[in-house]
C-alpha atoms as a PDB file:
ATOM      1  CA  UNK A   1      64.697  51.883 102.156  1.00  0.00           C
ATOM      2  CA  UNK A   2      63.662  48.706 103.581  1.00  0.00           C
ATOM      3  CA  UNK A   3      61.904  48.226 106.657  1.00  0.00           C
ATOM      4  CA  UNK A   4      59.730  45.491 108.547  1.00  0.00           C
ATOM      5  CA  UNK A   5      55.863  46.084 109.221  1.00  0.00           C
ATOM      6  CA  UNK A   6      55.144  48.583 106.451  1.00  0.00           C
ATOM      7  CA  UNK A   7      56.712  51.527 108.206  1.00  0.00           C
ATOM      8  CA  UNK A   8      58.757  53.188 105.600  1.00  0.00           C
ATOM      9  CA  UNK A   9      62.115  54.984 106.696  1.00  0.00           C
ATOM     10  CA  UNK A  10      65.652  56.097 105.006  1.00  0.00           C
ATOM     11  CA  UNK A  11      67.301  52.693 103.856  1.00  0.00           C
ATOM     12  CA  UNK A  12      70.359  54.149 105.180  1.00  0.00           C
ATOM     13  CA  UNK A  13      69.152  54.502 108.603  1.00  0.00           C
ATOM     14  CA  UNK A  14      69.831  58.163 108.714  1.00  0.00           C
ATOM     15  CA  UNK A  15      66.412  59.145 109.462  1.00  0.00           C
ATOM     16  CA  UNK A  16      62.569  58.766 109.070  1.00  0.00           C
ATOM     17  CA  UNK A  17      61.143  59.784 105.691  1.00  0.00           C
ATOM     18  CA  UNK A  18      60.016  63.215 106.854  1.00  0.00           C
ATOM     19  CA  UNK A  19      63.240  64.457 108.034  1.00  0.00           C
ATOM     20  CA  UNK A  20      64.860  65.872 110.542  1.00  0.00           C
ATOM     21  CA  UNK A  21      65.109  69.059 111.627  1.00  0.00           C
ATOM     22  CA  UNK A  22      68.144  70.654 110.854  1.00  0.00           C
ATOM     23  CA  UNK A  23      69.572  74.721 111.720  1.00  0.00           C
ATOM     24  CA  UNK A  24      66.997  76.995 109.823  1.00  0.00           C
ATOM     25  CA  UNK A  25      67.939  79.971 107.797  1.00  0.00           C
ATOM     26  CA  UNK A  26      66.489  82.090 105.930  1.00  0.00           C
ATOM     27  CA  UNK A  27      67.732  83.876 102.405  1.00  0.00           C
ATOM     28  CA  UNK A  28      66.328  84.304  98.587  1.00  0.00           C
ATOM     29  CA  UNK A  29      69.060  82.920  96.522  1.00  0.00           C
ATOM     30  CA  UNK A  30      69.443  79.466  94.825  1.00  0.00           C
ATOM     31  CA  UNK A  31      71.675  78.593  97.440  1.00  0.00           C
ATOM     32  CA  UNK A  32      73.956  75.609  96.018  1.00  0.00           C
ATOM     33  CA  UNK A  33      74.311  72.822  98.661  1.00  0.00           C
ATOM     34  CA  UNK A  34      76.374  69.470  98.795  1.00  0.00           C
ATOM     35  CA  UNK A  35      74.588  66.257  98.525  1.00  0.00           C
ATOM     36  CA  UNK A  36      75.343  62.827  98.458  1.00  0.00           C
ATOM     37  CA  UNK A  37      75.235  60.368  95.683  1.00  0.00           C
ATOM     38  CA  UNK A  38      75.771  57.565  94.082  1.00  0.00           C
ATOM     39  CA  UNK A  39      78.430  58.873  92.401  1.00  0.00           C
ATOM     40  CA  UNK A  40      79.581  60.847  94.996  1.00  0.00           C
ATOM     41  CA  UNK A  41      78.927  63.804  96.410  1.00  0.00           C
ATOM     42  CA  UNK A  42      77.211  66.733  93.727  1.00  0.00           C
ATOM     43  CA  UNK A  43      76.540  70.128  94.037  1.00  0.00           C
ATOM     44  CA  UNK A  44      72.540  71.081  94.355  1.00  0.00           C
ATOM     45  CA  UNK A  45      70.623  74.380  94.225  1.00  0.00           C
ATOM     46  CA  UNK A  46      67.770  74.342  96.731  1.00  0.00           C
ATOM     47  CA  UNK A  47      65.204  74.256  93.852  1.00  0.00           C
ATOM     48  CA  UNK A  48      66.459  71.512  92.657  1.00  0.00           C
ATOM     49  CA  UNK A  49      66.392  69.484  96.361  1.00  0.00           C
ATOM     50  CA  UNK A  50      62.914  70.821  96.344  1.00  0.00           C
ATOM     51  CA  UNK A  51      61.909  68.511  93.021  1.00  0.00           C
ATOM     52  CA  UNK A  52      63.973  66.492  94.499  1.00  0.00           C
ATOM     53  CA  UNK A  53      62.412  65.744  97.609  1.00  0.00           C
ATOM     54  CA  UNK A  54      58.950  65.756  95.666  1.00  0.00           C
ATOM     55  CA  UNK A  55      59.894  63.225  93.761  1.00  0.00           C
ATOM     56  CA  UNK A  56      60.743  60.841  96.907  1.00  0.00           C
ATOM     57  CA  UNK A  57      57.517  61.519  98.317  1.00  0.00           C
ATOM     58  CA  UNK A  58      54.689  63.628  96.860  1.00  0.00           C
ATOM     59  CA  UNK A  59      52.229  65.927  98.712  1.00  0.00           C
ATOM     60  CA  UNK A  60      54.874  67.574 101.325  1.00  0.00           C
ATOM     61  CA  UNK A  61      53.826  71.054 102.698  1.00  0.00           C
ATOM     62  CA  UNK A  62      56.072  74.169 102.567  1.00  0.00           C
ATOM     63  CA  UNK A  63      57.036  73.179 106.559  1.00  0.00           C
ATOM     64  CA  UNK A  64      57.586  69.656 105.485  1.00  0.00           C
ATOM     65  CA  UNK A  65      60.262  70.708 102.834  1.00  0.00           C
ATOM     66  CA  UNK A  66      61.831  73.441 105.518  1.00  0.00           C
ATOM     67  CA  UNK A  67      62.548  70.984 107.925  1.00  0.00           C
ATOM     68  CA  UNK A  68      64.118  68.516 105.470  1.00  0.00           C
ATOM     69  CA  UNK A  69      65.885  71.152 104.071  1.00  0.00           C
ATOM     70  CA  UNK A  70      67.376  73.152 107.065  1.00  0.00           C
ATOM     71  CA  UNK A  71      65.584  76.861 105.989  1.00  0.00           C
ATOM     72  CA  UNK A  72      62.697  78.643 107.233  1.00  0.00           C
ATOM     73  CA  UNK A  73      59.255  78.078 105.960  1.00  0.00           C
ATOM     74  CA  UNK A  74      58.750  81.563 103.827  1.00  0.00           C
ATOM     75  CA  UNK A  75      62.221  80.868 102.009  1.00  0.00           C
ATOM     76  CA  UNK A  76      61.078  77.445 101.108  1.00  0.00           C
ATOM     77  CA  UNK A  77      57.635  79.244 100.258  1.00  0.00           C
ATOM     78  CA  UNK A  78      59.698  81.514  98.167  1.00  0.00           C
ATOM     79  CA  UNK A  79      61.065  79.155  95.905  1.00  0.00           C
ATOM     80  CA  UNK A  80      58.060  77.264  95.341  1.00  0.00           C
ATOM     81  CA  UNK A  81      56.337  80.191  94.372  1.00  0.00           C
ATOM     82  CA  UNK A  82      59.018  80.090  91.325  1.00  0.00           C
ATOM     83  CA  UNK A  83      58.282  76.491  90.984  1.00  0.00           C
ATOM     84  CA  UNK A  84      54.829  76.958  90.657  1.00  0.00           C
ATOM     85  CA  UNK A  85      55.140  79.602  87.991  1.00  0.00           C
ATOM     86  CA  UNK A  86      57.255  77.467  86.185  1.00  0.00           C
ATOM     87  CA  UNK A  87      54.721  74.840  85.963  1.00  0.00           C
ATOM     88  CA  UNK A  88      56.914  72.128  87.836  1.00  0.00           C
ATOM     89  CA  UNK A  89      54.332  71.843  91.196  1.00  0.00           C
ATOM     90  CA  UNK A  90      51.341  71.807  91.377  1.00  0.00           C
ATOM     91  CA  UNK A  91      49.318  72.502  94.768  1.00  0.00           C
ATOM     92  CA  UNK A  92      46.389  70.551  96.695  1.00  0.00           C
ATOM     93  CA  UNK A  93      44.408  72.039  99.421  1.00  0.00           C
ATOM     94  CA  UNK A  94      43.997  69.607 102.522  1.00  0.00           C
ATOM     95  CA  UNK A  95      41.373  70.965 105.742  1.00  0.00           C
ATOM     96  CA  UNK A  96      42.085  70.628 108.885  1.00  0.00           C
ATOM     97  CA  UNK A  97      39.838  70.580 111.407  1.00  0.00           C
ATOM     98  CA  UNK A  98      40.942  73.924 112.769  1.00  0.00           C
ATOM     99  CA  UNK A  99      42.068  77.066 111.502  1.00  0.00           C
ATOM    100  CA  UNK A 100      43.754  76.894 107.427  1.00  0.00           C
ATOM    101  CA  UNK A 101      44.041  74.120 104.993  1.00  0.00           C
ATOM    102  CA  UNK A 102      47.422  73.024 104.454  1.00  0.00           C
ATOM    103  CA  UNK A 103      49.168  73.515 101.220  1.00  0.00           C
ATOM    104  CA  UNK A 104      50.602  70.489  99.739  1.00  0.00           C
ATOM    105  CA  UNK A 105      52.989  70.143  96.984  1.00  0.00           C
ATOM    106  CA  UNK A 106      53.624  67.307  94.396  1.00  0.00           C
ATOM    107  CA  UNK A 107      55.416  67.405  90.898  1.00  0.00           C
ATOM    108  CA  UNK A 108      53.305  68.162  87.966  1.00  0.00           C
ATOM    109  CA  UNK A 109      54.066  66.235  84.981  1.00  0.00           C
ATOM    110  CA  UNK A 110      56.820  68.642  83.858  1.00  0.00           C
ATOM    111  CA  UNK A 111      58.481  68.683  86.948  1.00  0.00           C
ATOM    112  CA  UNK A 112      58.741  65.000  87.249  1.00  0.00           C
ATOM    113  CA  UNK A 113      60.148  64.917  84.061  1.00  0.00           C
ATOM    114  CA  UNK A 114      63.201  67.430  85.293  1.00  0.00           C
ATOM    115  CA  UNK A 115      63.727  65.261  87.995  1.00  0.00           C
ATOM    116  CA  UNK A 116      64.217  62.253  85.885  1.00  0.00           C
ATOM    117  CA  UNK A 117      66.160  63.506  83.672  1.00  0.00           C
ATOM    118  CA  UNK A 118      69.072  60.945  84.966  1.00  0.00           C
ATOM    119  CA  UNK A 119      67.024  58.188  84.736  1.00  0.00           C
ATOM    120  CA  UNK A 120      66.421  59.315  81.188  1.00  0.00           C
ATOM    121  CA  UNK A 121      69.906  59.306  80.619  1.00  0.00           C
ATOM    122  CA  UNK A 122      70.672  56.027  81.808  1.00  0.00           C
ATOM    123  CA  UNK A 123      67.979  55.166  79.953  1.00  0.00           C
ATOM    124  CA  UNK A 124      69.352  55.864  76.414  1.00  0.00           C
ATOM    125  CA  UNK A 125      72.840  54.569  77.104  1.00  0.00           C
ATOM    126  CA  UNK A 126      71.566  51.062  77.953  1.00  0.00           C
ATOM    127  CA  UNK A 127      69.303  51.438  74.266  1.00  0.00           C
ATOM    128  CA  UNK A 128      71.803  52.017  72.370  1.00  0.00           C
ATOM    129  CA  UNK A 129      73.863  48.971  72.673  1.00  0.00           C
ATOM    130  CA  UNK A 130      70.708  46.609  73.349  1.00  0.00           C
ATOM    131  CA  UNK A 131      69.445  48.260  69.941  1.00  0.00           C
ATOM    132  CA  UNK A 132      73.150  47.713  68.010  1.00  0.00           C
ATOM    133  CA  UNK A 133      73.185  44.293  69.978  1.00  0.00           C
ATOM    134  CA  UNK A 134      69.940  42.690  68.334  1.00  0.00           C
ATOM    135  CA  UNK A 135      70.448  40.159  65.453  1.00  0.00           C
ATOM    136  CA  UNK A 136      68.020  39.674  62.647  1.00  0.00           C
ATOM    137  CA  UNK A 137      66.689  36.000  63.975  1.00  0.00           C
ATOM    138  CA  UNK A 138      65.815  37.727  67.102  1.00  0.00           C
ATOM    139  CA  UNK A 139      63.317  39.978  65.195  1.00  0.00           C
ATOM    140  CA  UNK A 140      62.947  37.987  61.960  1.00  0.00           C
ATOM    141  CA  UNK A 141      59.109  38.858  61.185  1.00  0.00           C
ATOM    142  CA  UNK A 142      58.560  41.099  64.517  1.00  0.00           C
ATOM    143  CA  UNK A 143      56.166  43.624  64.622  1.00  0.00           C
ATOM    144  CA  UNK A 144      57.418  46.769  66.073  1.00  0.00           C
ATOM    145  CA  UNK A 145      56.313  46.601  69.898  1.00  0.00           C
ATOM    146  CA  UNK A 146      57.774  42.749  69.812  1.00  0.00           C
ATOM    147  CA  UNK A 147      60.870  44.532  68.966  1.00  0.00           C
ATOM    148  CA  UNK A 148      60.580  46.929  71.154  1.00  0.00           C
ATOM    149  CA  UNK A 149      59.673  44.417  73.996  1.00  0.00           C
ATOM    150  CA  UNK A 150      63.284  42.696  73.039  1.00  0.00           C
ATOM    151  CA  UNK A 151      64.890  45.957  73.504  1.00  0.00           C
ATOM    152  CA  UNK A 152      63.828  46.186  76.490  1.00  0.00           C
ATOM    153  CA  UNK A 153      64.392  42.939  77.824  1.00  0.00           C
ATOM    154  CA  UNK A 154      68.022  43.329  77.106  1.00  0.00           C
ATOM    155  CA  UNK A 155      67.768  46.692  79.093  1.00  0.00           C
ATOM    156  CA  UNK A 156      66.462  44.851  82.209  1.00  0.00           C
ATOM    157  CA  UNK A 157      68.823  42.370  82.129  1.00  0.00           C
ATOM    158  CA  UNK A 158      71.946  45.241  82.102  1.00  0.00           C
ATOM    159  CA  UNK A 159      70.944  46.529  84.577  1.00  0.00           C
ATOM    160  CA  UNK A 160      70.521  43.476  86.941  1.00  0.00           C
ATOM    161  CA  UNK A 161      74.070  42.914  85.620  1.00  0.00           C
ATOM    162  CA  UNK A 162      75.493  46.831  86.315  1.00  0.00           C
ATOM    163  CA  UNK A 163      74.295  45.750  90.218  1.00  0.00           C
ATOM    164  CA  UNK A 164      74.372  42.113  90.345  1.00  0.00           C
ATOM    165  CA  UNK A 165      77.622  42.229  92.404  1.00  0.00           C
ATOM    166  CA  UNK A 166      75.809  43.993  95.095  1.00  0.00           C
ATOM    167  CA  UNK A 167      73.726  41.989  96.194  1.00  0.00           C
ATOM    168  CA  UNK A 168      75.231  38.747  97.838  1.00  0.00           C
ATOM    169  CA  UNK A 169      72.614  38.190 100.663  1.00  0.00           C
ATOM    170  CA  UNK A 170      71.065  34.213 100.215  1.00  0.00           C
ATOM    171  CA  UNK A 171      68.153  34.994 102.688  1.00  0.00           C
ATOM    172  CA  UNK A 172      65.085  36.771 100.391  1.00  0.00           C
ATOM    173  CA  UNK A 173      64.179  39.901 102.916  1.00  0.00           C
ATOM    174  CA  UNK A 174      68.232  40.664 102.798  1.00  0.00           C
ATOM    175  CA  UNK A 175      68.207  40.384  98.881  1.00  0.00           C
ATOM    176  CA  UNK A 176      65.294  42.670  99.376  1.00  0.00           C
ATOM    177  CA  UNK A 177      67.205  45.221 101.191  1.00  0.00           C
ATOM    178  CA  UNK A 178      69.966  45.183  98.978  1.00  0.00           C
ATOM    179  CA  UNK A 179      67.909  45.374  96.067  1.00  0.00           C
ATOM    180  CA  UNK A 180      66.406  48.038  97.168  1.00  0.00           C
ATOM    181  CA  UNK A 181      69.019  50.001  98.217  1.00  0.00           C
ATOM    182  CA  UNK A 182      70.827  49.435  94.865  1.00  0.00           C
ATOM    183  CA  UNK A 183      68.221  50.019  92.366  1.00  0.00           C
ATOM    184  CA  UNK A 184      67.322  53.297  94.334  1.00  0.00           C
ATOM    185  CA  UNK A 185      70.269  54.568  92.974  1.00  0.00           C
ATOM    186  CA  UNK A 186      68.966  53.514  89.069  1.00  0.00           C
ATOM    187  CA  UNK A 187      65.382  55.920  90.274  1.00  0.00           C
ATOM    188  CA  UNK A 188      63.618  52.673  89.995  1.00  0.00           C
ATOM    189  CA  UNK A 189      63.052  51.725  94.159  1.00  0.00           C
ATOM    190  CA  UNK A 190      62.557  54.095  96.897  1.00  0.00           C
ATOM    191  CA  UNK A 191      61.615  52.133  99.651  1.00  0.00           C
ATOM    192  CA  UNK A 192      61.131  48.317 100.572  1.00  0.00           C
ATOM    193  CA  UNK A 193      58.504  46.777 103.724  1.00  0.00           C
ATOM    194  CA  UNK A 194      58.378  43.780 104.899  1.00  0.00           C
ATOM    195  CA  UNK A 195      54.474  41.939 105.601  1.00  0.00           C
ATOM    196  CA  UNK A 196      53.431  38.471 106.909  1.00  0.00           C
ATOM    197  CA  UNK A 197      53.623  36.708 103.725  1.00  0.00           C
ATOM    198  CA  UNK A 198      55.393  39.366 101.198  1.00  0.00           C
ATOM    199  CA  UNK A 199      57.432  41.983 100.775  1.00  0.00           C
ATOM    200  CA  UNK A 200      56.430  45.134  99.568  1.00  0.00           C
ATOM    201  CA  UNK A 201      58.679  47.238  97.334  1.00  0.00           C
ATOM    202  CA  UNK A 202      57.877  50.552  96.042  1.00  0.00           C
ATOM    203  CA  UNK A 203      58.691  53.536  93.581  1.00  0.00           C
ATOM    204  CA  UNK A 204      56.791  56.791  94.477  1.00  0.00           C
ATOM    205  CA  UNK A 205      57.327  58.705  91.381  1.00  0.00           C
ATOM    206  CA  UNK A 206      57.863  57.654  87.757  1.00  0.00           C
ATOM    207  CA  UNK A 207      61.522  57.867  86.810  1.00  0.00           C
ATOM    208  CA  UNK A 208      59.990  58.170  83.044  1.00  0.00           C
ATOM    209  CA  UNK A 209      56.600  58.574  82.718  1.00  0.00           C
ATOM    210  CA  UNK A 210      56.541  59.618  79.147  1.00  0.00           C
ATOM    211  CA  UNK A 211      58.071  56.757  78.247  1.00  0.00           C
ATOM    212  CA  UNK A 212      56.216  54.619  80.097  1.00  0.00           C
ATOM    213  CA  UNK A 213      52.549  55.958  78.733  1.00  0.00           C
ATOM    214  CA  UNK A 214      53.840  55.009  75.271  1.00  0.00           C
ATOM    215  CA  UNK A 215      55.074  51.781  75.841  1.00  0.00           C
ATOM    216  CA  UNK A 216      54.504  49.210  78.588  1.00  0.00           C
ATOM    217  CA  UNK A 217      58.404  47.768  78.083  1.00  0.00           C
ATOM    218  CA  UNK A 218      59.731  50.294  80.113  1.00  0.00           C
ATOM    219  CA  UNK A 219      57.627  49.011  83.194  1.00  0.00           C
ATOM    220  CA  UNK A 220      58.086  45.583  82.581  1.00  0.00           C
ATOM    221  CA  UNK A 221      61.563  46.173  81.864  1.00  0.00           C
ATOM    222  CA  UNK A 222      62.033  47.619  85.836  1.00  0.00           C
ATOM    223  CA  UNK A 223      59.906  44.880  87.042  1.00  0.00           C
ATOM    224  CA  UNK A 224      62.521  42.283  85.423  1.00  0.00           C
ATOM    225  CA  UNK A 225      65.539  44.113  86.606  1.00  0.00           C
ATOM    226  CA  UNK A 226      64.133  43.633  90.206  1.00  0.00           C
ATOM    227  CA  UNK A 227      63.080  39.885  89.414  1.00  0.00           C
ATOM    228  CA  UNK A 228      66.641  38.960  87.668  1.00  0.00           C
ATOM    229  CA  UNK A 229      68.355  41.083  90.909  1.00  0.00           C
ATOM    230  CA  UNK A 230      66.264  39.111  93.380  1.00  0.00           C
ATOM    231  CA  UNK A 231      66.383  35.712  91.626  1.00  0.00           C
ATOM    232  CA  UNK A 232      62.368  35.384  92.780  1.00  0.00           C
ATOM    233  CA  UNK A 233      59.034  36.161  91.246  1.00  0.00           C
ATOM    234  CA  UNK A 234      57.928  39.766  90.684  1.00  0.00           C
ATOM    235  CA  UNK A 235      54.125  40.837  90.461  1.00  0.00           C
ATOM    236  CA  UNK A 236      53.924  44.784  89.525  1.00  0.00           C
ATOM    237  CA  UNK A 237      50.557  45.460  90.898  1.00  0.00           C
ATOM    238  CA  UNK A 238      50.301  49.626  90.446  1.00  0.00           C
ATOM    239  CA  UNK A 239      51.973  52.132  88.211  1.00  0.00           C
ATOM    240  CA  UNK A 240      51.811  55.746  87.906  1.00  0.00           C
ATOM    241  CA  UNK A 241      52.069  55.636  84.644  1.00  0.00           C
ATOM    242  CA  UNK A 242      48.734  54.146  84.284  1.00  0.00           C
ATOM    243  CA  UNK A 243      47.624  56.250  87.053  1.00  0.00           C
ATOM    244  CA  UNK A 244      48.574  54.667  90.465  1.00  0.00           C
ATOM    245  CA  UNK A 245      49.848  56.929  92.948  1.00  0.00           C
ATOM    246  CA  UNK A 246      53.144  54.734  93.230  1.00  0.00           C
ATOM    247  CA  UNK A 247      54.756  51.799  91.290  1.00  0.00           C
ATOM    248  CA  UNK A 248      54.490  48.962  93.670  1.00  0.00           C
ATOM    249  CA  UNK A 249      55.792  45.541  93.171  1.00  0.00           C
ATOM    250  CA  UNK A 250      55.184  42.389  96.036  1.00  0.00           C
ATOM    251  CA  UNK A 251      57.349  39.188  95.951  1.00  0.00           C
ATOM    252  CA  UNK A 252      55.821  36.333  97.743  1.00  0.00           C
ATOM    253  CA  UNK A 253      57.872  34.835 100.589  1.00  0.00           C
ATOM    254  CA  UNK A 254      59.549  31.748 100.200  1.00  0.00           C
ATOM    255  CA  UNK A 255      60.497  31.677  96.677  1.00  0.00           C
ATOM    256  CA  UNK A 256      64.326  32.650  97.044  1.00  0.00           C
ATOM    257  CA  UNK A 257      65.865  30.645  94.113  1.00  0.00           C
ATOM    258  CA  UNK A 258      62.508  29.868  92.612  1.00  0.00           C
ATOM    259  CA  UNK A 259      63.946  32.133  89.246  1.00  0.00           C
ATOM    260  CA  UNK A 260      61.508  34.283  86.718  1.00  0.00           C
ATOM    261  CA  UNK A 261      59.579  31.320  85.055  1.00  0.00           C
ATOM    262  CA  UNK A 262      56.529  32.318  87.071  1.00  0.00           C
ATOM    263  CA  UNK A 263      57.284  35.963  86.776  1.00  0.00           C
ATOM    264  CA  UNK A 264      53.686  37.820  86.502  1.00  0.00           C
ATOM    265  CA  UNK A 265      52.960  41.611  84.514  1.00  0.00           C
ATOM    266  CA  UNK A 266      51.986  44.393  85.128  1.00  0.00           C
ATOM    267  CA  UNK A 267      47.717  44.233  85.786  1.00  0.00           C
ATOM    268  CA  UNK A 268      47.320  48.221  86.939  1.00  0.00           C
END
């Protein structure tokens, strides 16, 4: 997503973050449904684009998730129910100023681990050869988090390679876009705003978190990929790993071309 004047909305164009409101239907099954991807097109239960949808943007209510989903609000309710006993949502209570609270949803920490179970994936096969890849001068007398840092460096810059051809733009709010759009495919964007003097790009869920409470690399390591991909500084200024609601980066305007010598970590 990219958008100008902080209003977020689908990247794509294909409609506002909340949804639109599609045929409703009702029924108890797992219904499989067709969704698009990266890849292509996959099959997906309606649990599944429930964590899904969660993971885009926390704290949806069970009417939120039936009108982005096309079914009626008690067979959304129904499945949540099983996600809640399963220990992948937890639940909020939000007053109103008439009549019931509302009943929002977000991913507990199992659940977000499910849905970034890709990510994971990805993950390990871009470890693996950064791990084999390392020669001994590069870690000659090392402790283990330097080593680990190296790892990761090399991780961050495959995957600015993997997507490098994709983003061609020379003006900085285009490479933005593209960036965006491209790296939401890797779980490590979402959504992308433009302000007077930066631009504003944003993960709202930790593709993974476990990984990231152990070792800061795996941040820093997104925060490069985004740097290397938009050939400016990158400041990471929240993540949820450390307890932000959403991993937020800002890139200062006017520093197309300026490179990643002044390239600034992650301070919350």
């Amino acid at each position: 997503m990219y958008v100008k004047n902080t209003t977020f909305v689908d990247i794509a164009g294909r409609r506002p973050i909340m949804g639109s409101a599609g045929p409703r239907r009702g029924g108890r099954a797992d219904v499989d449904r067709i969704v698009p991807g990266g890849d292509g097109e996959r099959m997906e239960t309606t649990r599944d684009a429930i964590v899904r949808l969660l993971a885009e943007r926390p704290r949806r209510s069970a009417g939120d998730l039936a009108e982005a989903l096309g079914l009626s609000v008690g067979s959304v309710r129904r499945h949540v129910d099983i996600l809640l006993a399963d220990g992948l949502l937890g639940a909020e209570f939000e007053r109103q100023p008439r009549g019931r609270p509302v009943t929002r949803y977000s991913l507990s920490t199992e659940g977000e681990e499910r849905s970034g179970a890709s990510s994971y994936s990805r993950l390990l096969e871009r470890i693996y050869p950064a791990l084999a890849g390392l020669e001994a001068g590069e870690i000659a007398g090392s402790d283990g988090a330097a080593v680990l840092d190296r790892i990761f460096q090399r991780v961050a810059e495959e995957v600015a390679d993997d997507h490098r051809a994709r983003v061609t733009a020379g003006e900085l709010g285009e490479r933005v876009r593209q960036v965006t759009e491209t790296l939401c495919e890797e779980g490590i964007l979402h959504d992308a705003a433009e302000e007077d003097e930066l631009f504003r790009l944003r993960n709202l869920s930790c593709p993974y978190r476990s990984a990231a409470q152990g070792t800061h690399a795996t941040c820093e390591a997104d925060r490069r990929a985004i740097e290397l991909l938009l050939d400016a500084p990158v400041e990471q200024v929240s993540t949820v790993a450390k307890g932000g609601p959403v991993c937020e980066y800002v890139v200062a305007k006017g520093v197309a071309g300026a490179g990643a010598a002044s390239a600034r970590r992650v301070i919350a």
